[in-house]
PDB file of N, CA and C in Angstrom:
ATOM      1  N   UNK A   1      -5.205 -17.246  -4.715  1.00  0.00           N
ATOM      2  CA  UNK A   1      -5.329 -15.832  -4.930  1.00  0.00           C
ATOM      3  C   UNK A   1      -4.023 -15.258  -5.463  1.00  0.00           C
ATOM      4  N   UNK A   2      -2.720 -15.870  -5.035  1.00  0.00           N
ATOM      5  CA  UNK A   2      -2.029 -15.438  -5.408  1.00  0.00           C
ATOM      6  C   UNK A   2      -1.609 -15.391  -6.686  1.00  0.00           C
ATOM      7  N   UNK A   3      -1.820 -16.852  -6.904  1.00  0.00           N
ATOM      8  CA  UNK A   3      -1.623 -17.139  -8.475  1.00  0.00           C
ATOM      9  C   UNK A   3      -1.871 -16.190  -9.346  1.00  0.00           C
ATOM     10  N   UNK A   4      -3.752 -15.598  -9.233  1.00  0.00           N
ATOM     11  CA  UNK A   4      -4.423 -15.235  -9.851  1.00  0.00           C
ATOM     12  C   UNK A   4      -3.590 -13.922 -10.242  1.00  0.00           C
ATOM     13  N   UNK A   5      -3.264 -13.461  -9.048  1.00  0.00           N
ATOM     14  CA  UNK A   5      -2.438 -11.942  -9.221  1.00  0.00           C
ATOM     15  C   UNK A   5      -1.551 -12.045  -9.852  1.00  0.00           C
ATOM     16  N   UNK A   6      -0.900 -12.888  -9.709  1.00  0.00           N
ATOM     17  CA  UNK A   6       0.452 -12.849 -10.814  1.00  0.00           C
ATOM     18  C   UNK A   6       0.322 -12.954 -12.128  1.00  0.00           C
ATOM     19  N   UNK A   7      -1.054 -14.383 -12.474  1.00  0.00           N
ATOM     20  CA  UNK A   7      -1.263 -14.408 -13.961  1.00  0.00           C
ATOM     21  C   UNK A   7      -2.168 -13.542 -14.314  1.00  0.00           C
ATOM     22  N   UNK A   8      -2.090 -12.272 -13.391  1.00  0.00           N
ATOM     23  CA  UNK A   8      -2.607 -11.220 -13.895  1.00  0.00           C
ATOM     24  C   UNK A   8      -1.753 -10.049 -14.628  1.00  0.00           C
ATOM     25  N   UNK A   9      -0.765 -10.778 -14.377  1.00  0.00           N
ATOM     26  CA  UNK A   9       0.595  -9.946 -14.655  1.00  0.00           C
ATOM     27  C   UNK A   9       0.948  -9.322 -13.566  1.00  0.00           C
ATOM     28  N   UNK A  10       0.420  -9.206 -12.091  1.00  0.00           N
ATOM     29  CA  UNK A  10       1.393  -7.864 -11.322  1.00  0.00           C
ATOM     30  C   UNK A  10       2.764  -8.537 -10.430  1.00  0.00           C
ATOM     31  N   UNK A  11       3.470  -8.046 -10.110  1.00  0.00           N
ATOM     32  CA  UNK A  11       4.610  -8.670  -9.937  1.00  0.00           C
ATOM     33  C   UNK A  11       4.851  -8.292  -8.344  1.00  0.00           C
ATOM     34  N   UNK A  12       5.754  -8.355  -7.711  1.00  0.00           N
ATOM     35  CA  UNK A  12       6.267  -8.440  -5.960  1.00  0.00           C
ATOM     36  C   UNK A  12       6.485  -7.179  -6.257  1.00  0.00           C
ATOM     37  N   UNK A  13       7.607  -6.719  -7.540  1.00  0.00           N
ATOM     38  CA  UNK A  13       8.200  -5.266  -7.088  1.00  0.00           C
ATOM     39  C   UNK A  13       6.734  -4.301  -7.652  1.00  0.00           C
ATOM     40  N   UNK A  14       5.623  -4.836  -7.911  1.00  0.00           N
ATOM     41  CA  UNK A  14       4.591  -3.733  -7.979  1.00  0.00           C
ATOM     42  C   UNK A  14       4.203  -3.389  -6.937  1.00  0.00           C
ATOM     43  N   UNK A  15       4.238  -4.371  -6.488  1.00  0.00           N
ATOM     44  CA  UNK A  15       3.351  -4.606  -4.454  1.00  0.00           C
ATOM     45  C   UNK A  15       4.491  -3.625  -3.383  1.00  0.00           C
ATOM     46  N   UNK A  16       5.038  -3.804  -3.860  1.00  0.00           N
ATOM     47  CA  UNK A  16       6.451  -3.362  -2.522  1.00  0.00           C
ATOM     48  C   UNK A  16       6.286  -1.752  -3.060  1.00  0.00           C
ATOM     49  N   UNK A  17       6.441  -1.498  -4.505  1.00  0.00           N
ATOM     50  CA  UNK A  17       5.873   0.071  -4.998  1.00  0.00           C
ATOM     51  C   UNK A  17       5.199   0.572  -4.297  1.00  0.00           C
ATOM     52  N   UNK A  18       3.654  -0.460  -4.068  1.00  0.00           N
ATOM     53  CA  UNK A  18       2.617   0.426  -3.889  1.00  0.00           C
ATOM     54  C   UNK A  18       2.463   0.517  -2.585  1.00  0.00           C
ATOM     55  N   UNK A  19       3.372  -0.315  -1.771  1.00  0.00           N
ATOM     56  CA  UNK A  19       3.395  -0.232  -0.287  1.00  0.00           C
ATOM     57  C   UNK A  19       3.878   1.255   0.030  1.00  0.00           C
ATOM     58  N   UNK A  20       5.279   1.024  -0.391  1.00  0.00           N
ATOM     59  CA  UNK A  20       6.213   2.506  -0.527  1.00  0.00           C
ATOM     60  C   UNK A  20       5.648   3.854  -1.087  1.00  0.00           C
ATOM     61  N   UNK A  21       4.718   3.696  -1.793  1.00  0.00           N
ATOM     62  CA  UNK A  21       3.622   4.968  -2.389  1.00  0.00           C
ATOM     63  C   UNK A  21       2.474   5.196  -1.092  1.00  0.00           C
ATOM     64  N   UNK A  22       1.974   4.099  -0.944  1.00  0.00           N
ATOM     65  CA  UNK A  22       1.062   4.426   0.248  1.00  0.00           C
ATOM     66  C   UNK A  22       1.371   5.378   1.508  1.00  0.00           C
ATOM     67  N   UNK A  23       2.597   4.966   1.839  1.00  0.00           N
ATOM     68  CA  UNK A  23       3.279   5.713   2.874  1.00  0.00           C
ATOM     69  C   UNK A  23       3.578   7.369   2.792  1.00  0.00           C
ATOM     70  N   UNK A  24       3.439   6.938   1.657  1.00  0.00           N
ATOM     71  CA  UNK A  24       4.320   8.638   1.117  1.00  0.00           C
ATOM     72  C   UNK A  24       2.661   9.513   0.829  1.00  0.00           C
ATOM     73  N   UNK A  25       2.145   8.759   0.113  1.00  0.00           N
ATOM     74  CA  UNK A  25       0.306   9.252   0.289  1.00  0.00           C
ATOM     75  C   UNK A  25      -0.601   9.530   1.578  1.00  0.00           C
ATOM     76  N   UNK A  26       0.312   8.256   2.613  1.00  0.00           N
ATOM     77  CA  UNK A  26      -0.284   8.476   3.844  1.00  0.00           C
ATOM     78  C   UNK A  26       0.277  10.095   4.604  1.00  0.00           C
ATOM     79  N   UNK A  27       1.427  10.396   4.518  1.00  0.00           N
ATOM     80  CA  UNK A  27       1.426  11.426   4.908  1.00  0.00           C
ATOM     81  C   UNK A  27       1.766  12.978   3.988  1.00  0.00           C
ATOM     82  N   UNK A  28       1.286  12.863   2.620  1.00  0.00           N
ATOM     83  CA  UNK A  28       0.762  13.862   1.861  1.00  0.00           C
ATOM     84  C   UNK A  28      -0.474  14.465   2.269  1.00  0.00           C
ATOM     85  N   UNK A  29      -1.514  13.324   2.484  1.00  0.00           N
ATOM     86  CA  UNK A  29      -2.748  13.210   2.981  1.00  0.00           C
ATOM     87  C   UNK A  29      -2.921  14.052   4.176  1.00  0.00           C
ATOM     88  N   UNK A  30      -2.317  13.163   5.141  1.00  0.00           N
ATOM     89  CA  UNK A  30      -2.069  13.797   6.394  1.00  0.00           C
ATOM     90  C   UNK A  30      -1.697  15.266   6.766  1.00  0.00           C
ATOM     91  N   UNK A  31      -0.738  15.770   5.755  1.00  0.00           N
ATOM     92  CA  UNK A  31      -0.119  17.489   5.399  1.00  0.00           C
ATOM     93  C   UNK A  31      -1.470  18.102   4.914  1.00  0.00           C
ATOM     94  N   UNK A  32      -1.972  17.634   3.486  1.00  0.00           N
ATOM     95  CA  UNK A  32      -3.280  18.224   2.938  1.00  0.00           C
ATOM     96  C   UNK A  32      -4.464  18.507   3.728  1.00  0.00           C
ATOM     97  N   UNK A  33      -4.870  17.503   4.197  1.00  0.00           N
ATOM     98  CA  UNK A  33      -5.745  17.671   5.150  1.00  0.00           C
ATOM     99  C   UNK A  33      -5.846  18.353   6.567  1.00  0.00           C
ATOM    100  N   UNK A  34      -4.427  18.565   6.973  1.00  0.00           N
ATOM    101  CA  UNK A  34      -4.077  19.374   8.221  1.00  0.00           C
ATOM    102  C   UNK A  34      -4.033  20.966   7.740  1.00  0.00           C
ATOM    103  N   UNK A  35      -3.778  20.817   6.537  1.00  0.00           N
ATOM    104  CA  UNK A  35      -3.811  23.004   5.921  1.00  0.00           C
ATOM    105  C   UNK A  35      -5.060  22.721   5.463  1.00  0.00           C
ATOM    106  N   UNK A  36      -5.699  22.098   4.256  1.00  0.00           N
ATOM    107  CA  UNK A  36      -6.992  22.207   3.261  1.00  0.00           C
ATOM    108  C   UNK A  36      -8.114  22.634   4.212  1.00  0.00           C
ATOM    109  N   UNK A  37      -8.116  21.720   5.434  1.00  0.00           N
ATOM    110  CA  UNK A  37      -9.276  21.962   5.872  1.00  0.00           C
ATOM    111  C   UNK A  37      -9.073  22.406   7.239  1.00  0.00           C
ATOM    112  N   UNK A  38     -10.212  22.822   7.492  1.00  0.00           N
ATOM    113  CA  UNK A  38     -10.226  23.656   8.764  1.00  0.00           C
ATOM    114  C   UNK A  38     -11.005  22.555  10.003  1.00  0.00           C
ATOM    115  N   UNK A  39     -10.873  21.590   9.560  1.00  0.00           N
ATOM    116  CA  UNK A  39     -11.256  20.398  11.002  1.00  0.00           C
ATOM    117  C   UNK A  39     -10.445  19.545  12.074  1.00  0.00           C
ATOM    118  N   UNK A  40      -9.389  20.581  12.520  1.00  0.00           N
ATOM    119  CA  UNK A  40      -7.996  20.106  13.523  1.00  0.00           C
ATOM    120  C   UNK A  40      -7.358  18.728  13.056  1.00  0.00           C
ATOM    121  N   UNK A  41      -6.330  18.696  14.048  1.00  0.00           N
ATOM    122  CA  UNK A  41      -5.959  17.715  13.647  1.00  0.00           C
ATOM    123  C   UNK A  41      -6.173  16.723  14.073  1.00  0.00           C
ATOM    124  N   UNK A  42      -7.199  16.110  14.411  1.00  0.00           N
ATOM    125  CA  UNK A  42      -8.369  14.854  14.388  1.00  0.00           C
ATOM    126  C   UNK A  42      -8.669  13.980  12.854  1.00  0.00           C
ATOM    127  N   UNK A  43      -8.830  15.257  12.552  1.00  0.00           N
ATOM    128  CA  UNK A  43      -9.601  14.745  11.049  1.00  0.00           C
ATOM    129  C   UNK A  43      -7.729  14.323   9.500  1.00  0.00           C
ATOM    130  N   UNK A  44      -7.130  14.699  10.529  1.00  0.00           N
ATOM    131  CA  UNK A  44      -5.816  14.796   9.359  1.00  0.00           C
ATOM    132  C   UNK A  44      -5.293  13.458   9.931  1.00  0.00           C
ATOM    133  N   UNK A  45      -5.278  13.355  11.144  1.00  0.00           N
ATOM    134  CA  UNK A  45      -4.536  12.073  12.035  1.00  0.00           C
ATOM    135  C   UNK A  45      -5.526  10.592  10.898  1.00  0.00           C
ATOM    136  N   UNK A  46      -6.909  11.395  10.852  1.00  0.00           N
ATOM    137  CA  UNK A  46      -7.652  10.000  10.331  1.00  0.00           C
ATOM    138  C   UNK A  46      -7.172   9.674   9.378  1.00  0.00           C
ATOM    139  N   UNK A  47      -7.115  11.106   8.260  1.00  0.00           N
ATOM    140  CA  UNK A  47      -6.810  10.687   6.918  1.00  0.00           C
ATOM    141  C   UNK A  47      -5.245   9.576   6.736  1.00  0.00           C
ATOM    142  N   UNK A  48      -4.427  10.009   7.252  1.00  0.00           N
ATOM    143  CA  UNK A  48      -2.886   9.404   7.159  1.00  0.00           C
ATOM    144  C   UNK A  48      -3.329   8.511   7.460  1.00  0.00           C
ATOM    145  N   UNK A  49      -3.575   8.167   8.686  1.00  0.00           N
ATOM    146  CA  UNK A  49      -3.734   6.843   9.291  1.00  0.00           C
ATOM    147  C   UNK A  49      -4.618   5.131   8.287  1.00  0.00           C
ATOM    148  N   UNK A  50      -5.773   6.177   7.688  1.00  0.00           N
ATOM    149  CA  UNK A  50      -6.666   5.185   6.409  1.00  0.00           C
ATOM    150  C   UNK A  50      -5.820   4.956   5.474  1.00  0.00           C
ATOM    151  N   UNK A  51      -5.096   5.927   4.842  1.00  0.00           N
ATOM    152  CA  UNK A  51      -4.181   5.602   3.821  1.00  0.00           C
ATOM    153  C   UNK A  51      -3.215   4.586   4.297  1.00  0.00           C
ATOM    154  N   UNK A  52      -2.554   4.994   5.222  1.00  0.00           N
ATOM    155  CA  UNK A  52      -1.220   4.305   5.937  1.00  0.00           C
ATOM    156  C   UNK A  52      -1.312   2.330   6.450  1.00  0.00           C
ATOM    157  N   UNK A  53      -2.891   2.380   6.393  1.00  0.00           N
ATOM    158  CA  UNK A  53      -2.986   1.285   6.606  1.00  0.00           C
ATOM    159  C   UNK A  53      -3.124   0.405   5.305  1.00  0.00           C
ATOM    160  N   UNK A  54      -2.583   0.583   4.345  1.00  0.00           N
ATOM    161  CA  UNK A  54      -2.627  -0.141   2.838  1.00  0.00           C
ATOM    162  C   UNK A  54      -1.582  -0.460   2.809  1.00  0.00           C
ATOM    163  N   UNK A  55      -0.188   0.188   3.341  1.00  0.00           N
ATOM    164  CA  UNK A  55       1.328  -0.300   3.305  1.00  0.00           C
ATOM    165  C   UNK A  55       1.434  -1.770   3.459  1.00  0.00           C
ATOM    166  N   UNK A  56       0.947  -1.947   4.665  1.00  0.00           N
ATOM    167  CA  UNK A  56       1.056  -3.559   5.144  1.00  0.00           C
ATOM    168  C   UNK A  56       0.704  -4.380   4.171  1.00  0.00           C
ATOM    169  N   UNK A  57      -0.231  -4.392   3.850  1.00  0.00           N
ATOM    170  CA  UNK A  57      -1.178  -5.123   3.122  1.00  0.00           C
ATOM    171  C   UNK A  57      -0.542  -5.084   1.912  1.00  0.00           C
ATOM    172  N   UNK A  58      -0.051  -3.992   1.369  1.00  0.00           N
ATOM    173  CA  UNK A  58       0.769  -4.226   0.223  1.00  0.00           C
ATOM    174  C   UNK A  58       1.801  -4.722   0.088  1.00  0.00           C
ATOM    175  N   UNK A  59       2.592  -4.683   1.138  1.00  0.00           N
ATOM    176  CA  UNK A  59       3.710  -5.614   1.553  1.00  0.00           C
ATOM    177  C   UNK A  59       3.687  -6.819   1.727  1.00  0.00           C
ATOM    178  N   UNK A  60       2.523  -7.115   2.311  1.00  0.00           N
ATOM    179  CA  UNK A  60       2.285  -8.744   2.702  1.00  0.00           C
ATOM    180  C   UNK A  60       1.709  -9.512   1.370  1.00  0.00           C
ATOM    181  N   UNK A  61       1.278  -8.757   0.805  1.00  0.00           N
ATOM    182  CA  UNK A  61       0.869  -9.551  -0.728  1.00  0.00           C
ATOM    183  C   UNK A  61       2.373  -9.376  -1.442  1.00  0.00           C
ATOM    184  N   UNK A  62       3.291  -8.280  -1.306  1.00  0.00           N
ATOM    185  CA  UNK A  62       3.723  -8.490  -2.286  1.00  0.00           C
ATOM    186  C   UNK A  62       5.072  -9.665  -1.743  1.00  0.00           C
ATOM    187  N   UNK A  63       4.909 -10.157  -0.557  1.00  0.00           N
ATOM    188  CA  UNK A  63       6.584 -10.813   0.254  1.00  0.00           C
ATOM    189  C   UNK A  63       5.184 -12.724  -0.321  1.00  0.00           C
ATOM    190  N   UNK A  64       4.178 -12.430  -0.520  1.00  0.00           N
ATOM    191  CA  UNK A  64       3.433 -14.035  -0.665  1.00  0.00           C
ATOM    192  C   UNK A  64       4.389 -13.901  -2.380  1.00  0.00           C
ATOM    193  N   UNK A  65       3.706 -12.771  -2.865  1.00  0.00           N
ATOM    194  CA  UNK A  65       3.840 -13.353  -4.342  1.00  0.00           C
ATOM    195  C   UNK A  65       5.486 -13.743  -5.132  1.00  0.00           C
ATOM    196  N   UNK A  66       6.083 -12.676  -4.127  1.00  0.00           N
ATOM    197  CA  UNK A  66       7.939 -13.323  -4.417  1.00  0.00           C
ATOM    198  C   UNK A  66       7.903 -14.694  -3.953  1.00  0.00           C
ATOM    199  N   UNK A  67       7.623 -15.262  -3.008  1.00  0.00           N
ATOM    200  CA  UNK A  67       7.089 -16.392  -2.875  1.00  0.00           C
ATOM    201  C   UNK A  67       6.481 -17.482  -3.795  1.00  0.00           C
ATOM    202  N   UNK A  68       5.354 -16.858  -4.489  1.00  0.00           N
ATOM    203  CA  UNK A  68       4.516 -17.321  -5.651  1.00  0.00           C
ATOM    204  C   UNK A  68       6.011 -17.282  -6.959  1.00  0.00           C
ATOM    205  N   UNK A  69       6.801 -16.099  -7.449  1.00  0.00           N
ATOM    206  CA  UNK A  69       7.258 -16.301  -8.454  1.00  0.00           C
ATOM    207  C   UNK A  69       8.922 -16.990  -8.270  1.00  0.00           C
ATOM    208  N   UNK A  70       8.855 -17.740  -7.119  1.00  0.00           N
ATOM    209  CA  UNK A  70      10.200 -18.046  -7.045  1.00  0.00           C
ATOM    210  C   UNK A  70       9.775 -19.565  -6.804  1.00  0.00           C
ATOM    211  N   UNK A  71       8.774 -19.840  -6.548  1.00  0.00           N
ATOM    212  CA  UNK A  71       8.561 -21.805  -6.796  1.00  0.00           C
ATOM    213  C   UNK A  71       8.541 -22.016  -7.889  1.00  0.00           C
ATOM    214  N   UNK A  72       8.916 -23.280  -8.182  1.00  0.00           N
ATOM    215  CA  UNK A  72       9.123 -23.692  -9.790  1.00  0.00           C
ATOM    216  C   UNK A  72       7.634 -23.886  -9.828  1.00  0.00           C
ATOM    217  N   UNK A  73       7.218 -23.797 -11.568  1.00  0.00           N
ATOM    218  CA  UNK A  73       6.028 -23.792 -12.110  1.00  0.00           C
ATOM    219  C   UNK A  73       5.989 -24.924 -12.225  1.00  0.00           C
ATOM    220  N   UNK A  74       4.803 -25.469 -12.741  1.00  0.00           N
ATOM    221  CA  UNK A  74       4.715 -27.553 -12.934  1.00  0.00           C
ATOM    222  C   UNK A  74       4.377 -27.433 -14.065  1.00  0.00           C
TER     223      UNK A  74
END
């Protein structure tokens, strides 16, 4: 899988980006949804929290694929 991602062109520092964007989305989200709407803060805790959980995941793909682009190719 990893491979695939890379000879897809995306790279570690895209992954680590989009980790670092997530976070910052997770609690934009979290702000928006605590003024936009009028459903306490139940419904704002959710939103951050769904977003917020993509960081990892973007991190952990992107710490495999530095991995992936730092073994020699055959």
């Amino acid at each position: 899988m990893l491979r695939k991602l890379s000879d897809a062109g995306l790279t570690s520092d895209m992954l680590f980006a989009a980790g670092f964007a997530s976070i910052g989305l997770s609690v934009l989200s979290w702000a928006v949804s605590q003024r936009g709407e009028n459903k306490g803060v139940d419904r704002a805790d959710r939103w951050g929290i769904f977003v917020g959980e993509w960081a990892p995941t973007f991190f952990a793909l992107g710490v495999g694929l530095r991995l992936e682009e730092d073994k020699p190719r055959r």
